[in-house]
PDB file of N, CA and C in Angstrom:
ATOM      1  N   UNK A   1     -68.063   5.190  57.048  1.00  0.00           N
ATOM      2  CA  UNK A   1     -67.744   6.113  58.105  1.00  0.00           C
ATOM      3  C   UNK A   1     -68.510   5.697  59.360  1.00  0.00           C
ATOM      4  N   UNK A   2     -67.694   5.744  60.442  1.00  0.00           N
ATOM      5  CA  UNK A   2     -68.779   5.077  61.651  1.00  0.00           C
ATOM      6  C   UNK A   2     -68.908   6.509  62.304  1.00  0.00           C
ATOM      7  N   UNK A   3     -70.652   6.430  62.935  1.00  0.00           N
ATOM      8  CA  UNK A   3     -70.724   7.798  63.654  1.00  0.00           C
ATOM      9  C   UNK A   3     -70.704   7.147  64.849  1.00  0.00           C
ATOM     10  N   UNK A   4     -70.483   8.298  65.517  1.00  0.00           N
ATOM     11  CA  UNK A   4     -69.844   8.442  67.379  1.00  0.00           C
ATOM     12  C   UNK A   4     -71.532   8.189  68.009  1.00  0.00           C
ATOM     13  N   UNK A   5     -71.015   6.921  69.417  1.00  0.00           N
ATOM     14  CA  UNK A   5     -72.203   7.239  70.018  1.00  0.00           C
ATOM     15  C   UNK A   5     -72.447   8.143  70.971  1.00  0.00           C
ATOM     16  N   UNK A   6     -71.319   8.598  71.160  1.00  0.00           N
ATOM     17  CA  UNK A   6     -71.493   9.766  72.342  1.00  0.00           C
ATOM     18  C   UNK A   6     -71.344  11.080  71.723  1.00  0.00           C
ATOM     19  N   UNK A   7     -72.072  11.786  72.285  1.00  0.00           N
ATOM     20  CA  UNK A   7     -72.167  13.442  71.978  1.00  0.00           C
ATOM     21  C   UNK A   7     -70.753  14.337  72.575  1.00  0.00           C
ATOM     22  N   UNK A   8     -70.007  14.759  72.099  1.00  0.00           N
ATOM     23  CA  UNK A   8     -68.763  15.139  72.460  1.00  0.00           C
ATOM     24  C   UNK A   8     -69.632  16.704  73.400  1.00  0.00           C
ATOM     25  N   UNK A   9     -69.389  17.385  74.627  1.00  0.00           N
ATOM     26  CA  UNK A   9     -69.621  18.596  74.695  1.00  0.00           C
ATOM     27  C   UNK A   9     -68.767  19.551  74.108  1.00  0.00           C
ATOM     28  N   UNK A  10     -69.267  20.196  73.394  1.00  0.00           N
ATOM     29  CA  UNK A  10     -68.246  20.957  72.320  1.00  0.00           C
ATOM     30  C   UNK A  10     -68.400  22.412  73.269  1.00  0.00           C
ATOM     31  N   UNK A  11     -68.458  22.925  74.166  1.00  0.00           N
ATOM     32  CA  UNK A  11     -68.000  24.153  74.452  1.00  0.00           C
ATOM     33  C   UNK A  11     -67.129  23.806  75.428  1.00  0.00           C
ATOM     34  N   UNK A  12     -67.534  22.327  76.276  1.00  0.00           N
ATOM     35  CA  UNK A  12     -66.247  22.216  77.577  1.00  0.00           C
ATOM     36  C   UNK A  12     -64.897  21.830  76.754  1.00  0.00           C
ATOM     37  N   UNK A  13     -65.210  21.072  75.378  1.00  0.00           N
ATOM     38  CA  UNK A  13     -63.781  20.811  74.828  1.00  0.00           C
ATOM     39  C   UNK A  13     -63.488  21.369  74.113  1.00  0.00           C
ATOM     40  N   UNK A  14     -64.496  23.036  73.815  1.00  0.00           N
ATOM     41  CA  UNK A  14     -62.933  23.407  73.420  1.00  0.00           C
ATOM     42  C   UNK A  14     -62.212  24.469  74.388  1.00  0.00           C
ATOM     43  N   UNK A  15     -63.388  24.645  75.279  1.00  0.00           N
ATOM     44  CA  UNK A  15     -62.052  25.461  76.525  1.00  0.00           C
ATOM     45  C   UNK A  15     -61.078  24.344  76.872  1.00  0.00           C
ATOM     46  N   UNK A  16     -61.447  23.159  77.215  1.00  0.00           N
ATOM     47  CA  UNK A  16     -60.546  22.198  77.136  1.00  0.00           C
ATOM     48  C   UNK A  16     -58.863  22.951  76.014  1.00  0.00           C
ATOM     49  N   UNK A  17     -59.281  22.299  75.237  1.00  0.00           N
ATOM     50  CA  UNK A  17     -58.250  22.508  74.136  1.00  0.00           C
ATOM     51  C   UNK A  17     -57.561  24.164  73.836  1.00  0.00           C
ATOM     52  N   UNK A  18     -58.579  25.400  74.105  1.00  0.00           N
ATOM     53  CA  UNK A  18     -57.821  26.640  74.456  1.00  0.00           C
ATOM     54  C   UNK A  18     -57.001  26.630  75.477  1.00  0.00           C
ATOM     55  N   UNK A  19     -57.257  26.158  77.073  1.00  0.00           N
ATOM     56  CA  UNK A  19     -56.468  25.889  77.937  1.00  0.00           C
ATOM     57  C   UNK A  19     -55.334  25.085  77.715  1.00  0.00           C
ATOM     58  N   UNK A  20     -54.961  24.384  77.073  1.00  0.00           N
ATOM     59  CA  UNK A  20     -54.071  23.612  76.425  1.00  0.00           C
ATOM     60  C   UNK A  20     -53.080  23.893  75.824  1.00  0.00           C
ATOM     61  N   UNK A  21     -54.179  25.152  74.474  1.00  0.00           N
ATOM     62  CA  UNK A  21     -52.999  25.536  73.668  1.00  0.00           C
ATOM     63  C   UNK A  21     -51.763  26.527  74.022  1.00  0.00           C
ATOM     64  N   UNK A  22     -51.937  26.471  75.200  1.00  0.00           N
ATOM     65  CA  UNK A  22     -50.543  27.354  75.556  1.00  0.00           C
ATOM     66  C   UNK A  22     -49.452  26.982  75.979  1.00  0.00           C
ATOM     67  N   UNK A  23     -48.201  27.107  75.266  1.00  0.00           N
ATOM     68  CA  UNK A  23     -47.196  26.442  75.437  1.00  0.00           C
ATOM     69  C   UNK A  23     -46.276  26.666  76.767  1.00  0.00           C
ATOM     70  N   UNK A  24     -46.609  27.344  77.763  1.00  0.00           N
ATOM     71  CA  UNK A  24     -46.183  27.481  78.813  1.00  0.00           C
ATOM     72  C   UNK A  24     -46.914  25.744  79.932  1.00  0.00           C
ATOM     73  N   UNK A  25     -48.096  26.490  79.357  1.00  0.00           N
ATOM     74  CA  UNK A  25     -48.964  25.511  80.583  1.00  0.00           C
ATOM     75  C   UNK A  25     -48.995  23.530  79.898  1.00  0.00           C
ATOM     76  N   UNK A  26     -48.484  23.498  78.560  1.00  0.00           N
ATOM     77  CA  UNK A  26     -48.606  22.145  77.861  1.00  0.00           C
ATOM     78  C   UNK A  26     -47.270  22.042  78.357  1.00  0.00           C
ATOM     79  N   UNK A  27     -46.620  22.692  78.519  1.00  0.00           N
ATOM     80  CA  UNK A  27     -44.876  22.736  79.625  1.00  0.00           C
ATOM     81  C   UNK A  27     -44.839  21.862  80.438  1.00  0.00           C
ATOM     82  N   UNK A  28     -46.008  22.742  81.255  1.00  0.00           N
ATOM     83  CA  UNK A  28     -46.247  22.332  82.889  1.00  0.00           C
ATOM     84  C   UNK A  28     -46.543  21.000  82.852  1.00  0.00           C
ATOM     85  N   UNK A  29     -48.046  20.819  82.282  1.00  0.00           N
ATOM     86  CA  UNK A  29     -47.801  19.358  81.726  1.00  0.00           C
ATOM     87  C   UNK A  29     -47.450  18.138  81.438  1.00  0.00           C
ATOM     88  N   UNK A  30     -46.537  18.161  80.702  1.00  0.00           N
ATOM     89  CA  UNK A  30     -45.377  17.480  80.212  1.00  0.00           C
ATOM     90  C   UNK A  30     -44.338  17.703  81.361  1.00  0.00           C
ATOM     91  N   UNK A  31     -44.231  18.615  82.425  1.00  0.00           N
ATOM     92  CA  UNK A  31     -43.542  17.591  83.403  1.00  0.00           C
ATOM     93  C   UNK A  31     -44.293  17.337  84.779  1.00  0.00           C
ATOM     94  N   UNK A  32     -45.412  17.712  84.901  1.00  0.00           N
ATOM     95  CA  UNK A  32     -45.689  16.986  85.735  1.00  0.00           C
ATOM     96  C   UNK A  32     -46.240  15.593  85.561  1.00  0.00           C
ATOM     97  N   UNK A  33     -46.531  14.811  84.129  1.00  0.00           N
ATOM     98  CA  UNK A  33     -46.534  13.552  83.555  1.00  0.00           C
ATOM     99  C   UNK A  33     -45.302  12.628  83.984  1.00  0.00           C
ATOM    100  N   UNK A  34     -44.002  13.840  83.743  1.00  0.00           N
ATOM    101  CA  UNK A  34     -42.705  12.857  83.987  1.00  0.00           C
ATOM    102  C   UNK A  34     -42.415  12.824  85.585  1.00  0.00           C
ATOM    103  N   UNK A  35     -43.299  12.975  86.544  1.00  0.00           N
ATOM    104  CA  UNK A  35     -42.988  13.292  88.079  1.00  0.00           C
ATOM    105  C   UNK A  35     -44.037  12.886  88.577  1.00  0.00           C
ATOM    106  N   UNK A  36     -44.252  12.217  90.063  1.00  0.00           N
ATOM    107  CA  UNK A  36     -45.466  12.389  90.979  1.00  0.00           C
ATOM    108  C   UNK A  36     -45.877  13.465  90.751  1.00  0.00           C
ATOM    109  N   UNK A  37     -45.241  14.059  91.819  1.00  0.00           N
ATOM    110  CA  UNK A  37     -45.566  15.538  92.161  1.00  0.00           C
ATOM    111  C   UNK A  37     -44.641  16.536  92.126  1.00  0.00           C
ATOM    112  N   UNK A  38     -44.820  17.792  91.787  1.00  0.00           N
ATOM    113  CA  UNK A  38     -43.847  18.748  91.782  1.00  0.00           C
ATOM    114  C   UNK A  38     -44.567  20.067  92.226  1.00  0.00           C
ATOM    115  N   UNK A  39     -43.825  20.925  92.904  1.00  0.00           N
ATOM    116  CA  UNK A  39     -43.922  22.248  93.418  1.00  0.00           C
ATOM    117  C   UNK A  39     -44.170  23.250  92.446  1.00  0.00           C
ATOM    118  N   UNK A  40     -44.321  24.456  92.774  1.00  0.00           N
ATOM    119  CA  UNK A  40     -43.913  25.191  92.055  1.00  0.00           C
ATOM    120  C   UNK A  40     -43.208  25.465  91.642  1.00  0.00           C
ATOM    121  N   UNK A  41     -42.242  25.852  92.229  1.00  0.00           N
ATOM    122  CA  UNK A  41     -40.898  26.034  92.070  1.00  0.00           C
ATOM    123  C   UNK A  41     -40.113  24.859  90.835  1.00  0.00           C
ATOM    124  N   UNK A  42     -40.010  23.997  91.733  1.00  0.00           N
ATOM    125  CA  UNK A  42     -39.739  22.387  90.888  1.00  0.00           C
ATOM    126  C   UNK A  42     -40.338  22.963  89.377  1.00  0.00           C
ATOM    127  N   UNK A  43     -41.736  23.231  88.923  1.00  0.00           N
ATOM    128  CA  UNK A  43     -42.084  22.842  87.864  1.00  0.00           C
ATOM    129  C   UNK A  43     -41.371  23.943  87.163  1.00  0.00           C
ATOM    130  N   UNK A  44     -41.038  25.348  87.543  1.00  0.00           N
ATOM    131  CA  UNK A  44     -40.982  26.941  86.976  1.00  0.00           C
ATOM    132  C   UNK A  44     -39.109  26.262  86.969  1.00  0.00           C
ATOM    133  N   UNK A  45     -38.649  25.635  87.907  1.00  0.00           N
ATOM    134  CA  UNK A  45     -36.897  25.704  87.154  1.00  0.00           C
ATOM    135  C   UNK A  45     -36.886  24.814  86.007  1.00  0.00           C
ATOM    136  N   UNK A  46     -37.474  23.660  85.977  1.00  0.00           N
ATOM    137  CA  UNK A  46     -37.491  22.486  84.787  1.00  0.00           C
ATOM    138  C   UNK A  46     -38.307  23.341  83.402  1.00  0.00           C
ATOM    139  N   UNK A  47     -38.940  24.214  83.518  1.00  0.00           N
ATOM    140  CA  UNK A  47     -39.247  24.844  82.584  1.00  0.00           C
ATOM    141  C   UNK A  47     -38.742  26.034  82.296  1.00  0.00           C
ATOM    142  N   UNK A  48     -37.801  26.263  82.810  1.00  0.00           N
ATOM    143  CA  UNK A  48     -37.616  27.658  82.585  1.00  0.00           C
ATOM    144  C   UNK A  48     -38.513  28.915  83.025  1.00  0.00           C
ATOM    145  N   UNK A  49     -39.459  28.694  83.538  1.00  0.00           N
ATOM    146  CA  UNK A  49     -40.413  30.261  83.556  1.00  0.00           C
ATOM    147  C   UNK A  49     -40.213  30.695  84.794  1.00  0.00           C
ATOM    148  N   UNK A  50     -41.027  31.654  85.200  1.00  0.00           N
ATOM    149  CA  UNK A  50     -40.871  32.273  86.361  1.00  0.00           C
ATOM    150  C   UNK A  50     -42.027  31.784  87.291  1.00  0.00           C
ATOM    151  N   UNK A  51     -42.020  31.905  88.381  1.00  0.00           N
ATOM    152  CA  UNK A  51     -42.824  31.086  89.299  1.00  0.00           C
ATOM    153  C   UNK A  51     -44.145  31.916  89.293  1.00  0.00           C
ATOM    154  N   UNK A  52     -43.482  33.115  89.059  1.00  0.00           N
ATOM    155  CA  UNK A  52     -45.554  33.615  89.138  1.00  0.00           C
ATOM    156  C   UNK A  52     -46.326  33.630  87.466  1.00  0.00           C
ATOM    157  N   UNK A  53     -45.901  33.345  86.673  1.00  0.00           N
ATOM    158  CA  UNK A  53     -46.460  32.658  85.494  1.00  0.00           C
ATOM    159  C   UNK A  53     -46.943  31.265  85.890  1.00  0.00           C
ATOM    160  N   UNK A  54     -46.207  30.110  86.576  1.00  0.00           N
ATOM    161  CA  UNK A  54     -46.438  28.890  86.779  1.00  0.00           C
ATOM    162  C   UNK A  54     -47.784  28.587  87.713  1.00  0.00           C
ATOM    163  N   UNK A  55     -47.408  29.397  88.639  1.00  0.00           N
ATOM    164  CA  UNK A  55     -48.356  29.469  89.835  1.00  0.00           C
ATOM    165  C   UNK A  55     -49.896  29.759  88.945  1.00  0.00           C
ATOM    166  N   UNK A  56     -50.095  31.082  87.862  1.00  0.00           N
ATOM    167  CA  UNK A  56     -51.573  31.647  87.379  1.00  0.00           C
ATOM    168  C   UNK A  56     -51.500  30.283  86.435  1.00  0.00           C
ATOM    169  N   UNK A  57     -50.587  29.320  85.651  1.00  0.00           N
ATOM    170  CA  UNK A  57     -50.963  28.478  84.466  1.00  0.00           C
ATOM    171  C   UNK A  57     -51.529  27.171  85.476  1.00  0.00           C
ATOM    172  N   UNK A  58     -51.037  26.943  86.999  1.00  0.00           N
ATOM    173  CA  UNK A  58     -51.305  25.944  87.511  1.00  0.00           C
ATOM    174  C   UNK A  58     -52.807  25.990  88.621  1.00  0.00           C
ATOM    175  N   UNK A  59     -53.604  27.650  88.194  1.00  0.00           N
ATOM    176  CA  UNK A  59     -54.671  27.864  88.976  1.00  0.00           C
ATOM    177  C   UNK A  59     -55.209  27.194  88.020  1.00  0.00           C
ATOM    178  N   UNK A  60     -54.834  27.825  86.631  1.00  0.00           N
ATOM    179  CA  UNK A  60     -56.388  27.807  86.024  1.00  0.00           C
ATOM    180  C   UNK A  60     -56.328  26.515  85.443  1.00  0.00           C
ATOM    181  N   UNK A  61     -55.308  25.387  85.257  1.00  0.00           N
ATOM    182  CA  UNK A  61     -55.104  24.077  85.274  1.00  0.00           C
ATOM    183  C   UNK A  61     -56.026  23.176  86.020  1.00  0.00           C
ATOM    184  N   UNK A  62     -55.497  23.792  87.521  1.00  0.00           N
ATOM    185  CA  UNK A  62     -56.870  23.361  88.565  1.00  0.00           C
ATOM    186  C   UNK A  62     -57.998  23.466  88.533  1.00  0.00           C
ATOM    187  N   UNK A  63     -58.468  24.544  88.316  1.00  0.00           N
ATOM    188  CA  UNK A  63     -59.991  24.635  88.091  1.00  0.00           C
ATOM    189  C   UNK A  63     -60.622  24.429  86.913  1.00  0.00           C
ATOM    190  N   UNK A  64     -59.514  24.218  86.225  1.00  0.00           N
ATOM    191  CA  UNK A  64     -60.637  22.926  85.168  1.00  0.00           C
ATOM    192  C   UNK A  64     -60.323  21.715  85.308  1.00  0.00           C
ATOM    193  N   UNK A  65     -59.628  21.191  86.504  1.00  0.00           N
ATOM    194  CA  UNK A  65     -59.731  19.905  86.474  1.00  0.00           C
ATOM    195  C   UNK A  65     -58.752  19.172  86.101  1.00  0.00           C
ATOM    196  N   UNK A  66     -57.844  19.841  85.707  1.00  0.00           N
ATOM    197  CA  UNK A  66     -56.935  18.987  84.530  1.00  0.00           C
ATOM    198  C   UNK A  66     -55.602  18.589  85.812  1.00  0.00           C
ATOM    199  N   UNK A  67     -55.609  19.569  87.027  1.00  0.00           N
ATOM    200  CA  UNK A  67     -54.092  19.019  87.721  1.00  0.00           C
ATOM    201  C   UNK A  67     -54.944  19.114  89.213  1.00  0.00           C
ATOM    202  N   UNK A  68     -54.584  18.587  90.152  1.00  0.00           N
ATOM    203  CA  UNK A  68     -54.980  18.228  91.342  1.00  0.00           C
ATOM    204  C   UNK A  68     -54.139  18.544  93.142  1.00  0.00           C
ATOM    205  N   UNK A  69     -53.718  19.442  93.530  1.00  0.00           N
ATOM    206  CA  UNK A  69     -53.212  19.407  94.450  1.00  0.00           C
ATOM    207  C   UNK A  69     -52.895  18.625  95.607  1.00  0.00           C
ATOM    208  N   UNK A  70     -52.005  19.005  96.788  1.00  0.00           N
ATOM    209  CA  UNK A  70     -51.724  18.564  97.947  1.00  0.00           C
ATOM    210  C   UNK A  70     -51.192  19.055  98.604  1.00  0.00           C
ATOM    211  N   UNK A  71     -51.545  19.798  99.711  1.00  0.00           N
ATOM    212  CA  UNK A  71     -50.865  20.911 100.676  1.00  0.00           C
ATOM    213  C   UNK A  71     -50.231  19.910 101.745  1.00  0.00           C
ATOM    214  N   UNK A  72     -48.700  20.350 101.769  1.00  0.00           N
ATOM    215  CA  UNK A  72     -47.719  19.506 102.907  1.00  0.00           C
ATOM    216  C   UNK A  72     -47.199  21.111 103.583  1.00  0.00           C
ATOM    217  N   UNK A  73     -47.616  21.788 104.644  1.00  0.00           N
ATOM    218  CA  UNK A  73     -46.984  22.667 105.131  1.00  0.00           C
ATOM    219  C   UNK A  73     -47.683  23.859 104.293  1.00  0.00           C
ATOM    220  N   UNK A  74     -46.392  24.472 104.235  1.00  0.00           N
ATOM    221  CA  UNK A  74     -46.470  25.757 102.911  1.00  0.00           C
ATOM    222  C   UNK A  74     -46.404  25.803 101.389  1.00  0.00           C
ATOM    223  N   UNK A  75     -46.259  24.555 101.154  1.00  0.00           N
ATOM    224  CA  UNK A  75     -46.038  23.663  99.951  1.00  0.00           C
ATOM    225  C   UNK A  75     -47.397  23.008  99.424  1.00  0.00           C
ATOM    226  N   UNK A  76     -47.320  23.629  98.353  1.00  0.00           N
ATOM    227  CA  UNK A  76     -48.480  22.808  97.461  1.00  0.00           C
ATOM    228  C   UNK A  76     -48.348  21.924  96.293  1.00  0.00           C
ATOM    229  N   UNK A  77     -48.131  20.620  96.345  1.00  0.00           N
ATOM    230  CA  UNK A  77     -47.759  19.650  95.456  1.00  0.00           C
ATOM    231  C   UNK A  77     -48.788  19.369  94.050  1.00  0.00           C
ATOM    232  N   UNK A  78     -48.692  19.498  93.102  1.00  0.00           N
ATOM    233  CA  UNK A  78     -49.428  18.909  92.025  1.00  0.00           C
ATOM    234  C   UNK A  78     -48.918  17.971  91.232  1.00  0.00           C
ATOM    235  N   UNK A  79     -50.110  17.592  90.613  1.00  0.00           N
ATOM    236  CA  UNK A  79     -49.820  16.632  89.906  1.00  0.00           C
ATOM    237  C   UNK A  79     -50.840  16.435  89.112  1.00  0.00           C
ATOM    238  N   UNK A  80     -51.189  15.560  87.831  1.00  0.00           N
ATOM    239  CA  UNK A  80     -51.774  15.355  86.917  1.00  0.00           C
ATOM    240  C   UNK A  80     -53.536  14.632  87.224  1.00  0.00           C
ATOM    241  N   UNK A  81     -54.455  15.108  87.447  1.00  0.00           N
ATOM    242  CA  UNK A  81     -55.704  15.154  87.979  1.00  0.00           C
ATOM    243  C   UNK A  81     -55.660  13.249  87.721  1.00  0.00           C
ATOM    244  N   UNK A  82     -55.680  13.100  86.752  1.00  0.00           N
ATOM    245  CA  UNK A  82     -56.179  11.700  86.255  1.00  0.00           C
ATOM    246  C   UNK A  82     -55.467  10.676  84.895  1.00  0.00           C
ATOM    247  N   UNK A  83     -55.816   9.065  84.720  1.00  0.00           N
ATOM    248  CA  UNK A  83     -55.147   9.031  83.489  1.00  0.00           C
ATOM    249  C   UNK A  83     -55.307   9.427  81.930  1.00  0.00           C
ATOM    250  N   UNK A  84     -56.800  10.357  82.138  1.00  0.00           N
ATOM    251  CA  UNK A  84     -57.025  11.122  81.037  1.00  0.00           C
ATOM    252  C   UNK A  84     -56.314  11.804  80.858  1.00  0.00           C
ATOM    253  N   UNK A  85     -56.006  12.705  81.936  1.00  0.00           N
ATOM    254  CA  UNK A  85     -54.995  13.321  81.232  1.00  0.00           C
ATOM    255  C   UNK A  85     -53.606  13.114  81.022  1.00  0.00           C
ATOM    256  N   UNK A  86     -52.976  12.724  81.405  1.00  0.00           N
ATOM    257  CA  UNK A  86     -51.884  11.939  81.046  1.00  0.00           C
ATOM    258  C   UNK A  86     -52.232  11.030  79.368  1.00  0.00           C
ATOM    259  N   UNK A  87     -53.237  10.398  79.357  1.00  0.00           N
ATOM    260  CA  UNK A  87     -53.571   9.984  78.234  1.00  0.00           C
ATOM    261  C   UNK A  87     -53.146  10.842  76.834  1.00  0.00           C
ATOM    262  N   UNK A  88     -54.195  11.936  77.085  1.00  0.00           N
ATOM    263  CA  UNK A  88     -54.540  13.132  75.960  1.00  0.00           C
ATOM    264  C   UNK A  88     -53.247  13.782  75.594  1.00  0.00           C
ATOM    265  N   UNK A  89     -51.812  13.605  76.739  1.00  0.00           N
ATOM    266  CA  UNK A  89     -50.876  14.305  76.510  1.00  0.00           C
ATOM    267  C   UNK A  89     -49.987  13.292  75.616  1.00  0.00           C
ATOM    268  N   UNK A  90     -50.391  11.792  75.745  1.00  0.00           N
ATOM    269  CA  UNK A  90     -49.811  10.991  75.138  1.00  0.00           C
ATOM    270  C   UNK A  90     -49.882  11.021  73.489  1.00  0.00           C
ATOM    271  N   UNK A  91     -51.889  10.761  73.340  1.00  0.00           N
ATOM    272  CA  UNK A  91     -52.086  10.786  71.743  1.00  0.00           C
ATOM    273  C   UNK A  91     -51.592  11.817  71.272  1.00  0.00           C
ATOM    274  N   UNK A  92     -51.278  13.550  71.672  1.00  0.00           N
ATOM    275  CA  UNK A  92     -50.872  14.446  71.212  1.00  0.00           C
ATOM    276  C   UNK A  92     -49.741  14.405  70.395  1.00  0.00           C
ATOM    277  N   UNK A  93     -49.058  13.602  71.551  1.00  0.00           N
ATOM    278  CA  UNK A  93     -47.656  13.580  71.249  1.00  0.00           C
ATOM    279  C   UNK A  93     -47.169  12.892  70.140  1.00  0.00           C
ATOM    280  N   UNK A  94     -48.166  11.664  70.323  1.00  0.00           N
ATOM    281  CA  UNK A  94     -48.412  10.696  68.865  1.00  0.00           C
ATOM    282  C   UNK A  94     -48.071  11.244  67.810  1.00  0.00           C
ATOM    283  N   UNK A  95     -49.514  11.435  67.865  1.00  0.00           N
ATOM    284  CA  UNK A  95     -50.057  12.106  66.697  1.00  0.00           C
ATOM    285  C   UNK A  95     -48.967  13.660  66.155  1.00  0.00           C
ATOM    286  N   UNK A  96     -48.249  14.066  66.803  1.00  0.00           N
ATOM    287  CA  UNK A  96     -47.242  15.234  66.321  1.00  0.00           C
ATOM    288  C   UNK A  96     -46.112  14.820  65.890  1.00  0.00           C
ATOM    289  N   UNK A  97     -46.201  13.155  66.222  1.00  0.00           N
ATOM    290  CA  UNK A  97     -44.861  12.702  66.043  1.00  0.00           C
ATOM    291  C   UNK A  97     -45.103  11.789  64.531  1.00  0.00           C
ATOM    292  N   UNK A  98     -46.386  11.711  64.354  1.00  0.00           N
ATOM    293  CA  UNK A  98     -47.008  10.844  62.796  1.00  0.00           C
ATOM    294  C   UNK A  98     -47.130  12.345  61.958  1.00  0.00           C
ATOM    295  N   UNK A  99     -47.658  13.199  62.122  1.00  0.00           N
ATOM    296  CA  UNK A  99     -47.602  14.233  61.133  1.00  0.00           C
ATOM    297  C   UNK A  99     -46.307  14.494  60.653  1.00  0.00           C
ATOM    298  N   UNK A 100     -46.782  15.295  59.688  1.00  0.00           N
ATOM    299  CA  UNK A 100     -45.390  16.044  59.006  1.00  0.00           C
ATOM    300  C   UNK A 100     -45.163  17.742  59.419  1.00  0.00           C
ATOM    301  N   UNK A 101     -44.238  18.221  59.367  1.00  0.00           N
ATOM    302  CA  UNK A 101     -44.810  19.622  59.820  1.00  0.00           C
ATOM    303  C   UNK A 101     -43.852  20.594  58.721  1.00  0.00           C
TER     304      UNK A 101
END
C-alpha cells in the first residue's frame, strides 16, 4: 500500500464534495465544462432550472472557488475557475462510468 505524501485538508474537501453533491449545481458544471462561458440564463435553459436557483448554485460555486466570473455590461459570464476543476469533473465521470450501479 503506498501512503500519500501530502496531507489531504479534510474539512475544505469535504465542503468541497458537499458543494458538489448537488445535482442541480454538478448540472451547472457539466455545462459550463462544455462552453467558455455562459450566462445565466444560457446555463438555467440548457439545464432546465430556473434562473434564480442557477444564479444562488452559481454564488456559492464562486465563493468557493470552483467557477470564476466576467462582467460585460449587465451580464455576468462564468466559467470553470481552473483545470482542476474541469479535471475532478472528468475522473468523476470516469470513475461512474467503471462502476456498476
Amino acid at each position: 500500500m503506498q501512503v500519500s505524501t501530502t496531507t489531504l485538508p479534510v474539512d475544505e474537501g469535504a465542503a468541497l464534495f458537499r458543494l458538489l453533491g448537488d445535482p442541480t449545481r454538478l448540472q451547472m458544471l457539466d455545462a459550463l465544462a462544455g462552453a467558455d462561458e455562459l450566462c445565466v440564463h444560457e446555463i438555467a435553459e440548457q439545464i432546465g432550472a430556473g434562473e434564480t436557483k442557477v444564479s444562488q448554485g452559481l454564488r456559492l460555486l464562486r465563493t468557493a472557488g470552483v467557477v470564476r466570473t466576467r462582467r460585460e455590461g449587465r451580464h455576468i459570464h462564468y466559467r470553470l475557475d481552473d483545470d482542476h476543476v474541469r479535471a475532478l469533473l472528468e475522473v468523476t465521470a470516469a470513475h461512474l462510468a467503471h462502476c456498476p450501479t
